[in-house]
PDB file of N, CA and C in Angstrom:
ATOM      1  N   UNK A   1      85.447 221.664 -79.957  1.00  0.00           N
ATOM      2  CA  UNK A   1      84.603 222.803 -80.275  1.00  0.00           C
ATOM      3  C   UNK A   1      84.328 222.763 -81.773  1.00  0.00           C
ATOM      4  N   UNK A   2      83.215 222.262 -82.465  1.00  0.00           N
ATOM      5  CA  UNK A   2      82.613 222.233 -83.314  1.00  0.00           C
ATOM      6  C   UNK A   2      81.642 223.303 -83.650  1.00  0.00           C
ATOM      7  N   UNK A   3      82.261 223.994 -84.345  1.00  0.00           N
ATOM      8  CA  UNK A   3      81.284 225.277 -84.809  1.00  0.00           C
ATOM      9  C   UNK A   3      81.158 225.612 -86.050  1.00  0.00           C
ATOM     10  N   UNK A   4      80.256 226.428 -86.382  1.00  0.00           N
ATOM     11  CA  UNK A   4      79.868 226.757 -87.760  1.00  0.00           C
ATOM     12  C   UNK A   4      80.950 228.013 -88.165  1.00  0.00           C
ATOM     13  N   UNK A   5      80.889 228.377 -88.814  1.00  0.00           N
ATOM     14  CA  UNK A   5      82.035 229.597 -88.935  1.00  0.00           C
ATOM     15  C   UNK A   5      80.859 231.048 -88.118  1.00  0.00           C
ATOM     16  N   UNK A   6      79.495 230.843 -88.644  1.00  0.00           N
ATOM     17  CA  UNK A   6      79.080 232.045 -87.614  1.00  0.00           C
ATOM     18  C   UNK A   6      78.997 232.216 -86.474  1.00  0.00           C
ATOM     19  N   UNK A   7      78.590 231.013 -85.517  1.00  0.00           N
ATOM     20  CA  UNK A   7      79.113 230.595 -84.559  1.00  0.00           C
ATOM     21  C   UNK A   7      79.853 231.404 -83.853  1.00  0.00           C
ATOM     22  N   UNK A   8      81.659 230.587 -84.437  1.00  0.00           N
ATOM     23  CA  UNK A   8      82.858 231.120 -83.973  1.00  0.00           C
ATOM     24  C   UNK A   8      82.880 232.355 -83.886  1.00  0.00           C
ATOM     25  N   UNK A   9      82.432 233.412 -85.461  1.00  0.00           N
ATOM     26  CA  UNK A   9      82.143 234.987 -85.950  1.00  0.00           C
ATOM     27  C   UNK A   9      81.718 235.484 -84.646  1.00  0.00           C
ATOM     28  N   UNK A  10      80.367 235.192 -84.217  1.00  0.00           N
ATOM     29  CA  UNK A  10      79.485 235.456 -83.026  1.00  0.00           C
ATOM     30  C   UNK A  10      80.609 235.562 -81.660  1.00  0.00           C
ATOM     31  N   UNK A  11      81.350 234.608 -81.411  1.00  0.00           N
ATOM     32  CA  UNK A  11      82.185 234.147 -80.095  1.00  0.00           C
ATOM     33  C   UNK A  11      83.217 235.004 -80.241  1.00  0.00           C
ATOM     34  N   UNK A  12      83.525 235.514 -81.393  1.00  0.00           N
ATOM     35  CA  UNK A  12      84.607 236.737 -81.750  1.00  0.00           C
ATOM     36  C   UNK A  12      84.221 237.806 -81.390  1.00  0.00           C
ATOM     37  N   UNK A  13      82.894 238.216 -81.250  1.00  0.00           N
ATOM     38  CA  UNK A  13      81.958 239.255 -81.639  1.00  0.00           C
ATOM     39  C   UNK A  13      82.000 239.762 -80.059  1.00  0.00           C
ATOM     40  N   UNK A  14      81.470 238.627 -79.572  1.00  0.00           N
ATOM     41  CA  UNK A  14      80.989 238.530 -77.949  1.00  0.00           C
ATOM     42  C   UNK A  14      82.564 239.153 -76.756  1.00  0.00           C
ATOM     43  N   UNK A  15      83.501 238.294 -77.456  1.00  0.00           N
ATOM     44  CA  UNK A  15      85.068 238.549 -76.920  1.00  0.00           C
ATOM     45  C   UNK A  15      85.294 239.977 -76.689  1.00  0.00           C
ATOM     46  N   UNK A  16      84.925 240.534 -77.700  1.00  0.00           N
ATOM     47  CA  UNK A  16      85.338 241.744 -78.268  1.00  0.00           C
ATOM     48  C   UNK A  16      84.792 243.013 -77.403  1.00  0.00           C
ATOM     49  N   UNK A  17      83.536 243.145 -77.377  1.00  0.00           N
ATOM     50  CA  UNK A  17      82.650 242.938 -75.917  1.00  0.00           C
ATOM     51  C   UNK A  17      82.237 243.124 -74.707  1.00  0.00           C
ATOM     52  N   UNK A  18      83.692 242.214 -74.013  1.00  0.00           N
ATOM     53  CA  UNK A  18      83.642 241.889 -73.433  1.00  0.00           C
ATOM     54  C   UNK A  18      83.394 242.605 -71.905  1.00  0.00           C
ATOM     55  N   UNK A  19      83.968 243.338 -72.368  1.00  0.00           N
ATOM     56  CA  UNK A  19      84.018 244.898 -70.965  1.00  0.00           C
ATOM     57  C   UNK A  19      82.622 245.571 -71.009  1.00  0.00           C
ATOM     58  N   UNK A  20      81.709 244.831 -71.790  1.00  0.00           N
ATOM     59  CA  UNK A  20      80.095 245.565 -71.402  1.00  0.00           C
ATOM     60  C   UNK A  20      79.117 244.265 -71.048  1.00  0.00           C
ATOM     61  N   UNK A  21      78.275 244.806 -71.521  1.00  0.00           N
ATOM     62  CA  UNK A  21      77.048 243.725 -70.895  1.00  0.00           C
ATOM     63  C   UNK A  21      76.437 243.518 -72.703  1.00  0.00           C
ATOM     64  N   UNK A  22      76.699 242.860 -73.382  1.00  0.00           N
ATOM     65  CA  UNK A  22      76.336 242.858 -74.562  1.00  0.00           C
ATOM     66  C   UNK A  22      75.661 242.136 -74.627  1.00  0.00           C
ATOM     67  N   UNK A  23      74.297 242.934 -75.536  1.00  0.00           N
ATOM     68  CA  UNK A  23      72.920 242.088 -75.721  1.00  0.00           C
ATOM     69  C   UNK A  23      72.835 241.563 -77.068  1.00  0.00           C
ATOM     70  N   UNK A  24      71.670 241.152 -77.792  1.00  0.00           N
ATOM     71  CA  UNK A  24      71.758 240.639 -78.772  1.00  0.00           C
ATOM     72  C   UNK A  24      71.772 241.532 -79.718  1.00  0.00           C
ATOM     73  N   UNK A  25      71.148 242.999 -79.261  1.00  0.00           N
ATOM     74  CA  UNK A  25      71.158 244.324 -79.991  1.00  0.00           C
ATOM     75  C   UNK A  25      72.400 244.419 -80.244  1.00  0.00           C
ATOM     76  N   UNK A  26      73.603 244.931 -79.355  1.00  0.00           N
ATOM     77  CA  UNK A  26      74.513 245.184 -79.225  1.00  0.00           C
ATOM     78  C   UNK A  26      76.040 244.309 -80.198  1.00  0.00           C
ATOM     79  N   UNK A  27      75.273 243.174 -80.283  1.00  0.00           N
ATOM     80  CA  UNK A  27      76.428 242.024 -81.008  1.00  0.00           C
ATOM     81  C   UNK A  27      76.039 242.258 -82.692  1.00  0.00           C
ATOM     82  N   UNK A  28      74.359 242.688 -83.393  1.00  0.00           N
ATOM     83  CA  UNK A  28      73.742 242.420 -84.170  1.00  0.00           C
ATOM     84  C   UNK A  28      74.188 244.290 -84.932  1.00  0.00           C
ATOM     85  N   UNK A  29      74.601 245.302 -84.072  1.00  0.00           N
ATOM     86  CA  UNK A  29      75.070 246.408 -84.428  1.00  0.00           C
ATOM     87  C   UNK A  29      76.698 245.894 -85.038  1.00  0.00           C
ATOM     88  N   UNK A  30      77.338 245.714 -84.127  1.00  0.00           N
ATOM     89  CA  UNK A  30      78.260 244.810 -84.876  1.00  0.00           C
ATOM     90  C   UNK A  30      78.853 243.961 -86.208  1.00  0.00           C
ATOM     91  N   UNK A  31      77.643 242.914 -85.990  1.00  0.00           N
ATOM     92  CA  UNK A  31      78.220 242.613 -86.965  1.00  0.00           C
ATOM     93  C   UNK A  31      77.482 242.995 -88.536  1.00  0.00           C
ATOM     94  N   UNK A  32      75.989 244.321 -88.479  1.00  0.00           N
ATOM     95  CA  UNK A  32      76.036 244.687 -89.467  1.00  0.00           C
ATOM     96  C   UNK A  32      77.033 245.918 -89.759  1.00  0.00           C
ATOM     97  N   UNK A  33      77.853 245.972 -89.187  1.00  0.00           N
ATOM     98  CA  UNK A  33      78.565 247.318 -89.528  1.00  0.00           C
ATOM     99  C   UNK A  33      80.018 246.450 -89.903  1.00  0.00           C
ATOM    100  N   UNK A  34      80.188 245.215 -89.199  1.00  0.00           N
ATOM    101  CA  UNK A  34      81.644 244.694 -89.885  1.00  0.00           C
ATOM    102  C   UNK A  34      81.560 243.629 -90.682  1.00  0.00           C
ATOM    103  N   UNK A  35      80.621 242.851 -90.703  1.00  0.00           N
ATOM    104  CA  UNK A  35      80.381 241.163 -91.275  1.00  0.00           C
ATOM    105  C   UNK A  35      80.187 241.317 -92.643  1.00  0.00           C
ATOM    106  N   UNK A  36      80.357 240.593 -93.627  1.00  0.00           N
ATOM    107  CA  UNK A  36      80.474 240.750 -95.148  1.00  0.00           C
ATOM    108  C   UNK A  36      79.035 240.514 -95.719  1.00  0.00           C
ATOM    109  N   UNK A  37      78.351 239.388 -94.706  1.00  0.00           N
ATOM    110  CA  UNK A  37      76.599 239.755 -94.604  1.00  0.00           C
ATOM    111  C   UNK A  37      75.612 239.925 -93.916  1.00  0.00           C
ATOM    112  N   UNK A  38      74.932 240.563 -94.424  1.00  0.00           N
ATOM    113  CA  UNK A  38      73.970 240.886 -93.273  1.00  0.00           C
ATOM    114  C   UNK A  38      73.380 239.271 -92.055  1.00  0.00           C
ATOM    115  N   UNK A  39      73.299 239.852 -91.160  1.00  0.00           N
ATOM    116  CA  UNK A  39      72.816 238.384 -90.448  1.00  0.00           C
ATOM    117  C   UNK A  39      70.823 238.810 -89.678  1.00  0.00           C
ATOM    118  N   UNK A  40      70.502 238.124 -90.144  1.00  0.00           N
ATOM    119  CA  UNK A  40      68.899 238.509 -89.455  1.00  0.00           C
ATOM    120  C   UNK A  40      68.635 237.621 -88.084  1.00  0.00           C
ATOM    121  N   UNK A  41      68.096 238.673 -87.749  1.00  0.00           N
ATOM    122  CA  UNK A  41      67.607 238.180 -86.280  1.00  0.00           C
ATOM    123  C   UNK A  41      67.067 237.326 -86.000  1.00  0.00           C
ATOM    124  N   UNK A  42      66.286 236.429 -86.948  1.00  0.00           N
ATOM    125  CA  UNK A  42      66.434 234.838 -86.529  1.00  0.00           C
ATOM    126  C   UNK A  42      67.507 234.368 -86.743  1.00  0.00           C
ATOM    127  N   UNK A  43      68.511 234.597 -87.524  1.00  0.00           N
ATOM    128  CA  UNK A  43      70.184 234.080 -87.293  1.00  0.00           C
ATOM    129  C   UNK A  43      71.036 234.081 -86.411  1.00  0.00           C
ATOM    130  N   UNK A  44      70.696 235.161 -86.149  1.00  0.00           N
ATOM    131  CA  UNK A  44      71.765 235.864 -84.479  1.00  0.00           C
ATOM    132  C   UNK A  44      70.980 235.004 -83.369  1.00  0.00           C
ATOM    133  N   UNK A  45      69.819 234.885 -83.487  1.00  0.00           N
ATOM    134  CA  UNK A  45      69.250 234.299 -82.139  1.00  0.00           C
ATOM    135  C   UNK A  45      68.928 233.068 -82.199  1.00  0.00           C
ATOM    136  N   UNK A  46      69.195 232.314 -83.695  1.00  0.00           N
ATOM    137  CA  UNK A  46      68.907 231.015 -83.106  1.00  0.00           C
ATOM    138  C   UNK A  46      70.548 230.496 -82.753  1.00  0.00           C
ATOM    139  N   UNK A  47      71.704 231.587 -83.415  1.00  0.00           N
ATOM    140  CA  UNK A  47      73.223 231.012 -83.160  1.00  0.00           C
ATOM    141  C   UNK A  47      73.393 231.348 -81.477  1.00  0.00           C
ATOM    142  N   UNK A  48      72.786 232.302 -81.036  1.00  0.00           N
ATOM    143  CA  UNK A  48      72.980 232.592 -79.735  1.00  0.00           C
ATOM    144  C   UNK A  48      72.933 231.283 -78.778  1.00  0.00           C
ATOM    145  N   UNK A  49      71.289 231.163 -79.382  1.00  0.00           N
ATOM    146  CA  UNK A  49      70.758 230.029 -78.532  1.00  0.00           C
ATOM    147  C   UNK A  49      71.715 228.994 -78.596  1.00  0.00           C
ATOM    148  N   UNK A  50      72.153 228.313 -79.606  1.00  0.00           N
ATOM    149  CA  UNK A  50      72.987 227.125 -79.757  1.00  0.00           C
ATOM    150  C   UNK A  50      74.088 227.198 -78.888  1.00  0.00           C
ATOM    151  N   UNK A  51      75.026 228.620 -79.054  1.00  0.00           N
ATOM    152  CA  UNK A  51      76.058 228.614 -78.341  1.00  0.00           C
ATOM    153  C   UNK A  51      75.834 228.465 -76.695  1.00  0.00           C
ATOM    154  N   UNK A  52      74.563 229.212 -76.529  1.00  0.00           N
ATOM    155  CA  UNK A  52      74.343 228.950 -74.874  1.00  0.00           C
ATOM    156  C   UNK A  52      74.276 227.708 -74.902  1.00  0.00           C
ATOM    157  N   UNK A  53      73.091 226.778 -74.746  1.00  0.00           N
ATOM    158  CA  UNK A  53      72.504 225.375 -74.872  1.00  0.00           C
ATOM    159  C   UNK A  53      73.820 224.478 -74.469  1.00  0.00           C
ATOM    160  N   UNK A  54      74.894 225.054 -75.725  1.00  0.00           N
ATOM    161  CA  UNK A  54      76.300 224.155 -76.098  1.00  0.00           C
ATOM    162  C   UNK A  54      77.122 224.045 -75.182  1.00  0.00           C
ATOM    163  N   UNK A  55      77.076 225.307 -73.674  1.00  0.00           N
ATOM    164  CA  UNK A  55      78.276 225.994 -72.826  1.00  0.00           C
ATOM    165  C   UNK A  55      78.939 226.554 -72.861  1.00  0.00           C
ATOM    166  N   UNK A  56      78.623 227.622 -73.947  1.00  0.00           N
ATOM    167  CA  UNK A  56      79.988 228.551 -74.947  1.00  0.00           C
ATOM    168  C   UNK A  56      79.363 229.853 -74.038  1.00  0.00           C
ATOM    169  N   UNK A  57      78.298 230.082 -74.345  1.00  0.00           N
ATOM    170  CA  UNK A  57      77.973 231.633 -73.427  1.00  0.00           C
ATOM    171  C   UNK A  57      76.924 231.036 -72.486  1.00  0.00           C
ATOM    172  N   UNK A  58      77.414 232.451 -71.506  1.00  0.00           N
ATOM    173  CA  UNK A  58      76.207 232.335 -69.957  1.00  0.00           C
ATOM    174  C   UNK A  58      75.576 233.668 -70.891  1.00  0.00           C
ATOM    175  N   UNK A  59      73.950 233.593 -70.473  1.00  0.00           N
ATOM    176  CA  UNK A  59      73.120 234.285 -70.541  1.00  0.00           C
ATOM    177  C   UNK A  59      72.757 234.869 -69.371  1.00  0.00           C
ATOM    178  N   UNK A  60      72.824 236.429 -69.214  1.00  0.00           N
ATOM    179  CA  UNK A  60      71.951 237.167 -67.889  1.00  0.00           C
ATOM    180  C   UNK A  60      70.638 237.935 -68.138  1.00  0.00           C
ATOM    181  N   UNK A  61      69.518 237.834 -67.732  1.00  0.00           N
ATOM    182  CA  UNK A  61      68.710 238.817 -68.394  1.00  0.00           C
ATOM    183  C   UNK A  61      69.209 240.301 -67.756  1.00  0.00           C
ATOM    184  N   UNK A  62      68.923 241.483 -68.404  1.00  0.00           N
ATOM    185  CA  UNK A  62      69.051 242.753 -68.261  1.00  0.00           C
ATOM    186  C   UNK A  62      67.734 243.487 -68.106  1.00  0.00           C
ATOM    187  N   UNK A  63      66.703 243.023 -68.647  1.00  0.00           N
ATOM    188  CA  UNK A  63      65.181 243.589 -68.022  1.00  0.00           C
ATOM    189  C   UNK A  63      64.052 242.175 -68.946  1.00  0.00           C
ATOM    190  N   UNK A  64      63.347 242.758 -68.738  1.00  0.00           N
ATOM    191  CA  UNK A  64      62.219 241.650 -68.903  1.00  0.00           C
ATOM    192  C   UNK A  64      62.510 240.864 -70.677  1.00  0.00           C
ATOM    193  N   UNK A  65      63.029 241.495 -71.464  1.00  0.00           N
ATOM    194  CA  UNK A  65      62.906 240.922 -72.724  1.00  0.00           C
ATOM    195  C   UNK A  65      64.510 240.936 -73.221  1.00  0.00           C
ATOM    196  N   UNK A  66      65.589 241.470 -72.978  1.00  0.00           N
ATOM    197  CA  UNK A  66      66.573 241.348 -72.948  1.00  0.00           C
ATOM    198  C   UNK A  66      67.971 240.366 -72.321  1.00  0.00           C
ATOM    199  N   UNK A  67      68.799 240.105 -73.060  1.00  0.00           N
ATOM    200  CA  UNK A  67      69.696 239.376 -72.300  1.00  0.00           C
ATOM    201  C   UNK A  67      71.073 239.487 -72.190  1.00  0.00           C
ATOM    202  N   UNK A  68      71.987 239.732 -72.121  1.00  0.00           N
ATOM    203  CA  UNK A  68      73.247 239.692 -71.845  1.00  0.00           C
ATOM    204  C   UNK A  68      74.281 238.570 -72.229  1.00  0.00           C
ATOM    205  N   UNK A  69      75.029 238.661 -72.788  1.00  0.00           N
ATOM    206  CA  UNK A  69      75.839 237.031 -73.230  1.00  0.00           C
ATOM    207  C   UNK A  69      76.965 237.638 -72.905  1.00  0.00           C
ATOM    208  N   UNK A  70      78.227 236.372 -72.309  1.00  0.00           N
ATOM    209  CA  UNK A  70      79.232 236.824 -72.483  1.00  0.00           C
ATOM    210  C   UNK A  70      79.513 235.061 -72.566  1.00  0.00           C
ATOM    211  N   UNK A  71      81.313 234.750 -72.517  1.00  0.00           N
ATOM    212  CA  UNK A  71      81.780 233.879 -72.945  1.00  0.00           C
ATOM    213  C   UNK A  71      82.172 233.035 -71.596  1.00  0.00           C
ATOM    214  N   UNK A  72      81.879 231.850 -71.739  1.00  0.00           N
ATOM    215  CA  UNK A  72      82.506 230.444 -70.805  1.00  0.00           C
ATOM    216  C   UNK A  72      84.141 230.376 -70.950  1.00  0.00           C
ATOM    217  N   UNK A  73      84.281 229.716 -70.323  1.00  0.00           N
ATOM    218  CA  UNK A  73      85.904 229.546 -69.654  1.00  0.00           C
ATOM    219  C   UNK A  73      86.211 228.433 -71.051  1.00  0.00           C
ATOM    220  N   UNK A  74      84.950 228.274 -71.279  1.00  0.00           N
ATOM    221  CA  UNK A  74      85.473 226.555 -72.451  1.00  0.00           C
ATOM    222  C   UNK A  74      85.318 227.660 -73.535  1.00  0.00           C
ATOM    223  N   UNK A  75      84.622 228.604 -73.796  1.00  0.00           N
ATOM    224  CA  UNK A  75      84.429 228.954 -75.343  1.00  0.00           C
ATOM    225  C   UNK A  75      85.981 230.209 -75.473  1.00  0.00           C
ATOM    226  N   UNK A  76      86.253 230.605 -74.645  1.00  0.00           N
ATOM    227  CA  UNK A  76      87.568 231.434 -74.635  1.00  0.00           C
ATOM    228  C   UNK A  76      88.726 230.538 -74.635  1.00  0.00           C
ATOM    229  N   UNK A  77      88.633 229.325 -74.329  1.00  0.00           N
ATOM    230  CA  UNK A  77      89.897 228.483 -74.613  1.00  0.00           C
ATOM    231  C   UNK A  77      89.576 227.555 -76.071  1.00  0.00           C
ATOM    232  N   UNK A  78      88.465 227.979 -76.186  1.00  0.00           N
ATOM    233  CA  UNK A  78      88.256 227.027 -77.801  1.00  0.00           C
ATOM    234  C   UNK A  78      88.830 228.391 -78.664  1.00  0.00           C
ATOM    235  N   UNK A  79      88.244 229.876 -78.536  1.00  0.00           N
ATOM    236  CA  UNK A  79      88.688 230.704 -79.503  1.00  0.00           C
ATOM    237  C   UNK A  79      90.146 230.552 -79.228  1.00  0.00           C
ATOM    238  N   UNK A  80      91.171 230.717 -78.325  1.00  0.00           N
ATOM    239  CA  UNK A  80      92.438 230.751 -78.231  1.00  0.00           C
ATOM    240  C   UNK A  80      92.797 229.119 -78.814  1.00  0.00           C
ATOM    241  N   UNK A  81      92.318 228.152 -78.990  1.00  0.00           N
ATOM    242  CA  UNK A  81      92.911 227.528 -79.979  1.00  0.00           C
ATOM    243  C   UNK A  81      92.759 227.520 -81.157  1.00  0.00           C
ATOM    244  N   UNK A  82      91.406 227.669 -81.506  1.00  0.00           N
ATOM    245  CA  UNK A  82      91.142 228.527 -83.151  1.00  0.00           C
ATOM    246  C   UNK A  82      92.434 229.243 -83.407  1.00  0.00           C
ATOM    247  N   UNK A  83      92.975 230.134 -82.254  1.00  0.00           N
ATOM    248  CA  UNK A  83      93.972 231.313 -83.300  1.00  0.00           C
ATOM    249  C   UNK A  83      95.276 230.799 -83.259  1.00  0.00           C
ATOM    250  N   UNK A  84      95.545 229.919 -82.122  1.00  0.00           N
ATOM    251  CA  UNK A  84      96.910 228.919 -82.316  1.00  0.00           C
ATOM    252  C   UNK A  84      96.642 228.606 -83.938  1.00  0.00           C
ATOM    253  N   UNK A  85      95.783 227.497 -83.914  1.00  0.00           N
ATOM    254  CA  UNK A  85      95.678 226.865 -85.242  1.00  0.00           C
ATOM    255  C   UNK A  85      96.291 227.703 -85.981  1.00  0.00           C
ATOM    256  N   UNK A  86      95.127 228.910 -86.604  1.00  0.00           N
ATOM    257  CA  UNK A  86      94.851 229.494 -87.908  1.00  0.00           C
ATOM    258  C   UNK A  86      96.116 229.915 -87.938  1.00  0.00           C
ATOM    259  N   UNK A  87      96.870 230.470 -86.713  1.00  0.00           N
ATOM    260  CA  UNK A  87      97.939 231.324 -86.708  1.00  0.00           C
ATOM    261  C   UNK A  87      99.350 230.208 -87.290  1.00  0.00           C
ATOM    262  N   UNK A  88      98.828 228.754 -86.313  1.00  0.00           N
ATOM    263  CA  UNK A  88     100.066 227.800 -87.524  1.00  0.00           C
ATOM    264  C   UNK A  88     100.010 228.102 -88.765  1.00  0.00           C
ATOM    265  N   UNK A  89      99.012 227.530 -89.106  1.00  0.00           N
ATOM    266  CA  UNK A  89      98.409 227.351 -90.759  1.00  0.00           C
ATOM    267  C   UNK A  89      98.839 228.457 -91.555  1.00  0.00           C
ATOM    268  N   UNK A  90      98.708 229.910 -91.153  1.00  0.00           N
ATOM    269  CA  UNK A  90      98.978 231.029 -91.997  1.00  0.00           C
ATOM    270  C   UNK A  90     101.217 231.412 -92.077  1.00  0.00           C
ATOM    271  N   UNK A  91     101.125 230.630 -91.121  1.00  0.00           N
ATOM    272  CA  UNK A  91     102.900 230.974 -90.830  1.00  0.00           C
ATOM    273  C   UNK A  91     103.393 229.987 -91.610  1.00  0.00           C
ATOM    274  N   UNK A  92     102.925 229.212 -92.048  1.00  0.00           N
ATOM    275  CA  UNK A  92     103.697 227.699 -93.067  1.00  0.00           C
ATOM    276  C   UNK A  92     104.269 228.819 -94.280  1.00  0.00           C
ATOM    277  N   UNK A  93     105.668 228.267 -94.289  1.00  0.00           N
ATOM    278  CA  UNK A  93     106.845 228.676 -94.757  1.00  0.00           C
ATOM    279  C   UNK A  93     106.530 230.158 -95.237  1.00  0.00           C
ATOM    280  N   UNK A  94     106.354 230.350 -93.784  1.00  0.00           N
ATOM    281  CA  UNK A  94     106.663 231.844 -93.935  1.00  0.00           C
ATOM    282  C   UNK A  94     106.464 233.061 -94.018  1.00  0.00           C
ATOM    283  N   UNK A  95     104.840 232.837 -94.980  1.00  0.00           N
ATOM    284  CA  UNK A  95     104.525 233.655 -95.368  1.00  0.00           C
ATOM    285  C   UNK A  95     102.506 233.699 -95.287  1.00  0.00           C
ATOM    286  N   UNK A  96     102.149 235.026 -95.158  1.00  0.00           N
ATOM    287  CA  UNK A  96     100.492 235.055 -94.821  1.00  0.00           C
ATOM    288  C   UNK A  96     100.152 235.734 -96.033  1.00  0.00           C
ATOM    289  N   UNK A  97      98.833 235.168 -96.811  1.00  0.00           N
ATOM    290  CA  UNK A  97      98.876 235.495 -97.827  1.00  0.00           C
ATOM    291  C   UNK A  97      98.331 237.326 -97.675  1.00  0.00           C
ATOM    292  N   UNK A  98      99.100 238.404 -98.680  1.00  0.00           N
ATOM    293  CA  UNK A  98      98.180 239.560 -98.780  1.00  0.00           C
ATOM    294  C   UNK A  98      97.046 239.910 -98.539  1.00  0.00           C
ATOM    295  N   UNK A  99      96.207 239.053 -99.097  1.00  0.00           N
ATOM    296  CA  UNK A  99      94.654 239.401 -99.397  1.00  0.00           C
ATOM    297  C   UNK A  99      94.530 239.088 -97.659  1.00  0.00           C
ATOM    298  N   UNK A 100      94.868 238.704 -96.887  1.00  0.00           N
ATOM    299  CA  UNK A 100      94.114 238.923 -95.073  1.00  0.00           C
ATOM    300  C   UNK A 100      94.585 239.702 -94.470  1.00  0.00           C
ATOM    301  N   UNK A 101      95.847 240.447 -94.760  1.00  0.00           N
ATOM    302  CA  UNK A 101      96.474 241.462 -94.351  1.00  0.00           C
ATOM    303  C   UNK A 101      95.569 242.848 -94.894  1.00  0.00           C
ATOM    304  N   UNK A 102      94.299 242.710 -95.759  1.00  0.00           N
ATOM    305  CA  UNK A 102      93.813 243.509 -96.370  1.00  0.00           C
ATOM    306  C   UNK A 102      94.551 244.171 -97.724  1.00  0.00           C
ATOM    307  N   UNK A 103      95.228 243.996 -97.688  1.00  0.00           N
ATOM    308  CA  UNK A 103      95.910 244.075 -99.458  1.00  0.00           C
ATOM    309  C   UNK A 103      95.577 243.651-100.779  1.00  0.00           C
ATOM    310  N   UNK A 104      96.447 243.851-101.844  1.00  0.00           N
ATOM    311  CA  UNK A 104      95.953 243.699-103.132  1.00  0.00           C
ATOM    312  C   UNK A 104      96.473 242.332-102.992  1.00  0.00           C
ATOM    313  N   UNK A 105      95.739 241.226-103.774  1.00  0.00           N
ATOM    314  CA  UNK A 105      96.577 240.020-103.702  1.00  0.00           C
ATOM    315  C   UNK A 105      97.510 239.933-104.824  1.00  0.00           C
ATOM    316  N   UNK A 106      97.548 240.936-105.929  1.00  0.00           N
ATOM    317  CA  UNK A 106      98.538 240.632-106.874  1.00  0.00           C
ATOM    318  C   UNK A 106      99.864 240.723-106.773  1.00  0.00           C
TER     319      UNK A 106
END
């Protein structure tokens, strides 16, 4: 699973989600209310597209111009190794740095 970091962001987004029918509206409320930048709607929809295309999300339409994404059996076992990883990587000897815990890093 080769992804861009927005990508992955997006597949986090979608996870999260998951208990609705989330459209591209719905993911794009999201991540301007949590993401550090704004993402424009040719961003969101050409990452959408990729991730479908790729086998990461099934697409359903919901009415004539709308669509629905949720996550593949492969893109939920790629995020659950993303967090194995990151989750090694941050536990090396011991310690996770402050600043991701949301803290002061000093």
């Amino acid at each position: 699973m080769l992804l861009s970091g927005f990508q992955r962001d997006l597949l986090f987004v979608i996870a999260g989600l998951a208990e609705t029918d989330p459209s591209g509206s719905d993911i794009k409320s999201v991540l301007d209310a949590d993401y550090v930048r704004d993402a424009s709607h040719g961003t969101l929809y050409r990452g959408l597209g990729h991730l479908h295309e790729e086998g990461y999300l099934r697409k359903h339409p919901i009415d004539g111009r709308t669509d629905s994404y949720h996550l593949t059996d492969e893109a939920e076992a790629g995020l659950r190794s993303y967090l194995q990883w990151a989750t090694n990587h941050l536990a090396r000897d011991g310690a996770v740095p402050i600043c991701l815990a949301g803290g002061d890093q000093r």
